[in-house]
Protein backbone atom coordinates (compact mmCIF):
# COMPACT_ATOMS: atom_id res chain seq x y z
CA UNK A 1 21.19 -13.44 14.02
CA UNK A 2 17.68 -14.03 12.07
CA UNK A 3 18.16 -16.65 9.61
CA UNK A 4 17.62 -16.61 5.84
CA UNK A 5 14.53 -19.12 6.25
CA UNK A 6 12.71 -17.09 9.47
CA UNK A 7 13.24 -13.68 7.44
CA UNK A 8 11.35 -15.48 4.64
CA UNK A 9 8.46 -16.93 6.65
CA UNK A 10 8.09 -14.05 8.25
CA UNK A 11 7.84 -11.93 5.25
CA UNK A 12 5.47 -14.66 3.68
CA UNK A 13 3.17 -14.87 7.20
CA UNK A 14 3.26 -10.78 6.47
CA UNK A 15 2.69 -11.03 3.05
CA UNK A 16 -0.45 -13.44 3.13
CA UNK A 17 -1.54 -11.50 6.07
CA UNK A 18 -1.71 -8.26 3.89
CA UNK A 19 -3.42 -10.25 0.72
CA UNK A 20 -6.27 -11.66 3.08
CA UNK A 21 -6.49 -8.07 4.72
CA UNK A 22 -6.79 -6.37 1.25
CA UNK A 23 -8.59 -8.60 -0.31
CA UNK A 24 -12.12 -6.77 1.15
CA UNK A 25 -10.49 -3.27 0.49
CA UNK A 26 -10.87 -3.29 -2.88
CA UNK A 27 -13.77 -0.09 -3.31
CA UNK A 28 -13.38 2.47 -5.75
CA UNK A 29 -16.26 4.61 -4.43
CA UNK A 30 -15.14 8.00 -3.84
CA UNK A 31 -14.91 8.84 -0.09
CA UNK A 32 -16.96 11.56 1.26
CA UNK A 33 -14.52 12.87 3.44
CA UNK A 34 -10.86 10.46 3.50
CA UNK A 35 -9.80 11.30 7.19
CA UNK A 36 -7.25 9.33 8.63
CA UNK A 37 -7.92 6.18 10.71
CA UNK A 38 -10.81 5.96 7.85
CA UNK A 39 -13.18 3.16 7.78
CA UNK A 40 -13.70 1.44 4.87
CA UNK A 41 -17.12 1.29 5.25
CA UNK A 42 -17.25 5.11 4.54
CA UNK A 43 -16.29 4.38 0.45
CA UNK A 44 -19.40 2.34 0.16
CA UNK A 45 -18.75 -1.12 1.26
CA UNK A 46 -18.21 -2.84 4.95
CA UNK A 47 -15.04 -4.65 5.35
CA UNK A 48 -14.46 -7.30 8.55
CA UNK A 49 -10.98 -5.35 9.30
CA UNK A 50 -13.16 -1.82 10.07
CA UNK A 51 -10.31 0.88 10.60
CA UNK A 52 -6.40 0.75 9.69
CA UNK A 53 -4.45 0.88 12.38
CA UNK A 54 -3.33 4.54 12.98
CA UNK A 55 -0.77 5.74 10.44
CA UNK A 56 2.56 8.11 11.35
CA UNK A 57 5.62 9.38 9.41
CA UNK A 58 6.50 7.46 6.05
CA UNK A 59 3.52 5.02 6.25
CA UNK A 60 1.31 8.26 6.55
CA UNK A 61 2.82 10.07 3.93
CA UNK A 62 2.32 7.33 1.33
CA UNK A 63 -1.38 6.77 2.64
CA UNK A 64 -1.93 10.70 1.79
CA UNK A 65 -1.07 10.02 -1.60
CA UNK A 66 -1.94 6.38 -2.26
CA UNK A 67 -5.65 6.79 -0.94
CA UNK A 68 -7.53 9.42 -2.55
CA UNK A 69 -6.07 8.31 -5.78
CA UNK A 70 -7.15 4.33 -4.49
CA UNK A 71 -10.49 5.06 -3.27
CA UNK A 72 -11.69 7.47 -6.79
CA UNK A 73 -14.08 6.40 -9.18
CA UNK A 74 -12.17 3.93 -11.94
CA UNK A 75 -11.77 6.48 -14.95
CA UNK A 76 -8.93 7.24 -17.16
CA UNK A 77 -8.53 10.70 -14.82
CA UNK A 78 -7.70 8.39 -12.00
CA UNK A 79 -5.39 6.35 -14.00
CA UNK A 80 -3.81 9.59 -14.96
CA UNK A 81 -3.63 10.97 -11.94
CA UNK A 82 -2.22 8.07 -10.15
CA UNK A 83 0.63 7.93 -13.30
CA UNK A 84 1.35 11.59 -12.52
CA UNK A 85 1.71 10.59 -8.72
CA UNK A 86 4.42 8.16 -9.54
CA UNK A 87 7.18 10.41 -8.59
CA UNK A 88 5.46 11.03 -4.92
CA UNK A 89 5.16 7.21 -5.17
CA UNK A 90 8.83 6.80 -5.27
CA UNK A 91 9.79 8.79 -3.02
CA UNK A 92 7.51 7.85 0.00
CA UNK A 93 8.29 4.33 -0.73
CA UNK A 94 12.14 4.57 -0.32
CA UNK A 95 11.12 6.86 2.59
CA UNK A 96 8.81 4.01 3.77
CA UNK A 97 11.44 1.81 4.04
CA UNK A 98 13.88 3.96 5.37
CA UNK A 99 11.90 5.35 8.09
CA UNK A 100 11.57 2.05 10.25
CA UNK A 101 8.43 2.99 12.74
CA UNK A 102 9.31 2.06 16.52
CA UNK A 103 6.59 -0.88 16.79
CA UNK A 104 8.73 -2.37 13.43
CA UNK A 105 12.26 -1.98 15.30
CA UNK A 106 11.92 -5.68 16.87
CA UNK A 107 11.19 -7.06 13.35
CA UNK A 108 12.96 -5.19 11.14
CA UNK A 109 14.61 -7.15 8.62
CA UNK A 110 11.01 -8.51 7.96
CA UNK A 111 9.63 -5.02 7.83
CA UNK A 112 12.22 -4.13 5.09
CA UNK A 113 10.60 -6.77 3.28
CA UNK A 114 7.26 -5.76 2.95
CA UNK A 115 8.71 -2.51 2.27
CA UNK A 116 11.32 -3.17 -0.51
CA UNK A 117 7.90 -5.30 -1.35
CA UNK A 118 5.58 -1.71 -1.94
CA UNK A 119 8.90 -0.33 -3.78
CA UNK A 120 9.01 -3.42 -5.98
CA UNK A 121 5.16 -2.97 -6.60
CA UNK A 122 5.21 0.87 -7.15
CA UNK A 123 7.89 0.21 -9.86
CA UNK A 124 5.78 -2.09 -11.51
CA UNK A 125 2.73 0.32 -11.21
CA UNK A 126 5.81 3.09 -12.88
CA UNK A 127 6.56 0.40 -15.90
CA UNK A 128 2.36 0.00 -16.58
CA UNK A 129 2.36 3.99 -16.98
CA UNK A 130 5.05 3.94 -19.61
CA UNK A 131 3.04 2.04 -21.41
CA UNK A 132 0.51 3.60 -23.91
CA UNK A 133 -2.34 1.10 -23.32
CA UNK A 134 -1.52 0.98 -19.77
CA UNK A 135 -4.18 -2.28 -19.98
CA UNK A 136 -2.63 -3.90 -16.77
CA UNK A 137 -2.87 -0.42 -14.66
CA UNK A 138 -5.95 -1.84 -12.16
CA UNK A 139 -4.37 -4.79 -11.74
CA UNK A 140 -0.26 -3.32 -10.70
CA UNK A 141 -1.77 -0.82 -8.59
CA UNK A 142 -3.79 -3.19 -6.94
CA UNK A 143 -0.44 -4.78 -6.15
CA UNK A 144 0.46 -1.19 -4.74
CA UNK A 145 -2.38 -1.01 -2.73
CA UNK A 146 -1.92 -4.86 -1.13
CA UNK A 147 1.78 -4.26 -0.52
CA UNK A 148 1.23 -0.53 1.43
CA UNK A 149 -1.52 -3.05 3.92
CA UNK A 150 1.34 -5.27 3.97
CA UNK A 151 3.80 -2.69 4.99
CA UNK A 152 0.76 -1.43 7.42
CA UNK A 153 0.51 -4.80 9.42
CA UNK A 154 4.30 -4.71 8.97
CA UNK A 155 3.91 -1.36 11.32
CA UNK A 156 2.14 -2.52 13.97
């Protein structure tokens, strides 16, 4: 049995992880052609952590989504868009955390974490869209975006 305080370390060690692995990734220049595996460096900027580690299933599917709307230019049609996405959001989310990848198995409780972590953030990110000012948007789905790398390490 995994104690209370090793769950929580391990979803803080994953957590701070994630933030230091983000905190490069933040480029909003539109990518000339998102592939998977992208590098970074493709959007405009070079980051230390080059390419993500390959993506499958429910990590995937929230990547298809998440990163064309992440890596746009910063314009009220992106923060439209990425409102309108919020459904999609949702739904690959719980399916994130339901659909523990094999290289998670051994650390799962800790992977449902970081996951019920991007779930947490994408509700925030839901909440922001509501609103009509929607003046925190950049900064809850920057949360979005650092939680889906933490769910990402969390992966592999």
């Amino acid at each position: 049995m995994i104690s209370t305080s090793s769950l929580r370390a391990s979803f803080l060690v994953a957590l701070a992880s994630a933030s230091l692995f983000a905190l490069g990734c933040g480029s909003s220049t539109p990518p000339s052609e998102h592939a998977e595996g992208h590098e970074h460096g493709e959007h405009g900027e070079e980051h230390e952590h080059g390419e993500h580690p390959k993506m499958t299933g429910a990590v995937h599917e929230f990547h298809e989504v998440l990163g064309p709307l992440w890596h746009a230019d910063k314009s009220p049609e992106r923060t439209r868009k990425t409102c309108d996405a919020i459904p999609a959001f949702e739904q690959r989310a719980a399916a994130v955390d339901k659909d523990v990848p094999e290289s998670a198995r051994a650390a799962e409780p800790a992977y449902h974490a970081v996951a019920q972590g991007l779930i947490a953030a994408v509700g925030d990110l839901k909440a922001e869209c509501a609103r009509p000012e929607r003046a925190d948007f950049e900064a809850k789905f920057m949360a979005v975006h650092k939680a889906f790398h933490a769910v990402m390490e969390g992966a592999h």
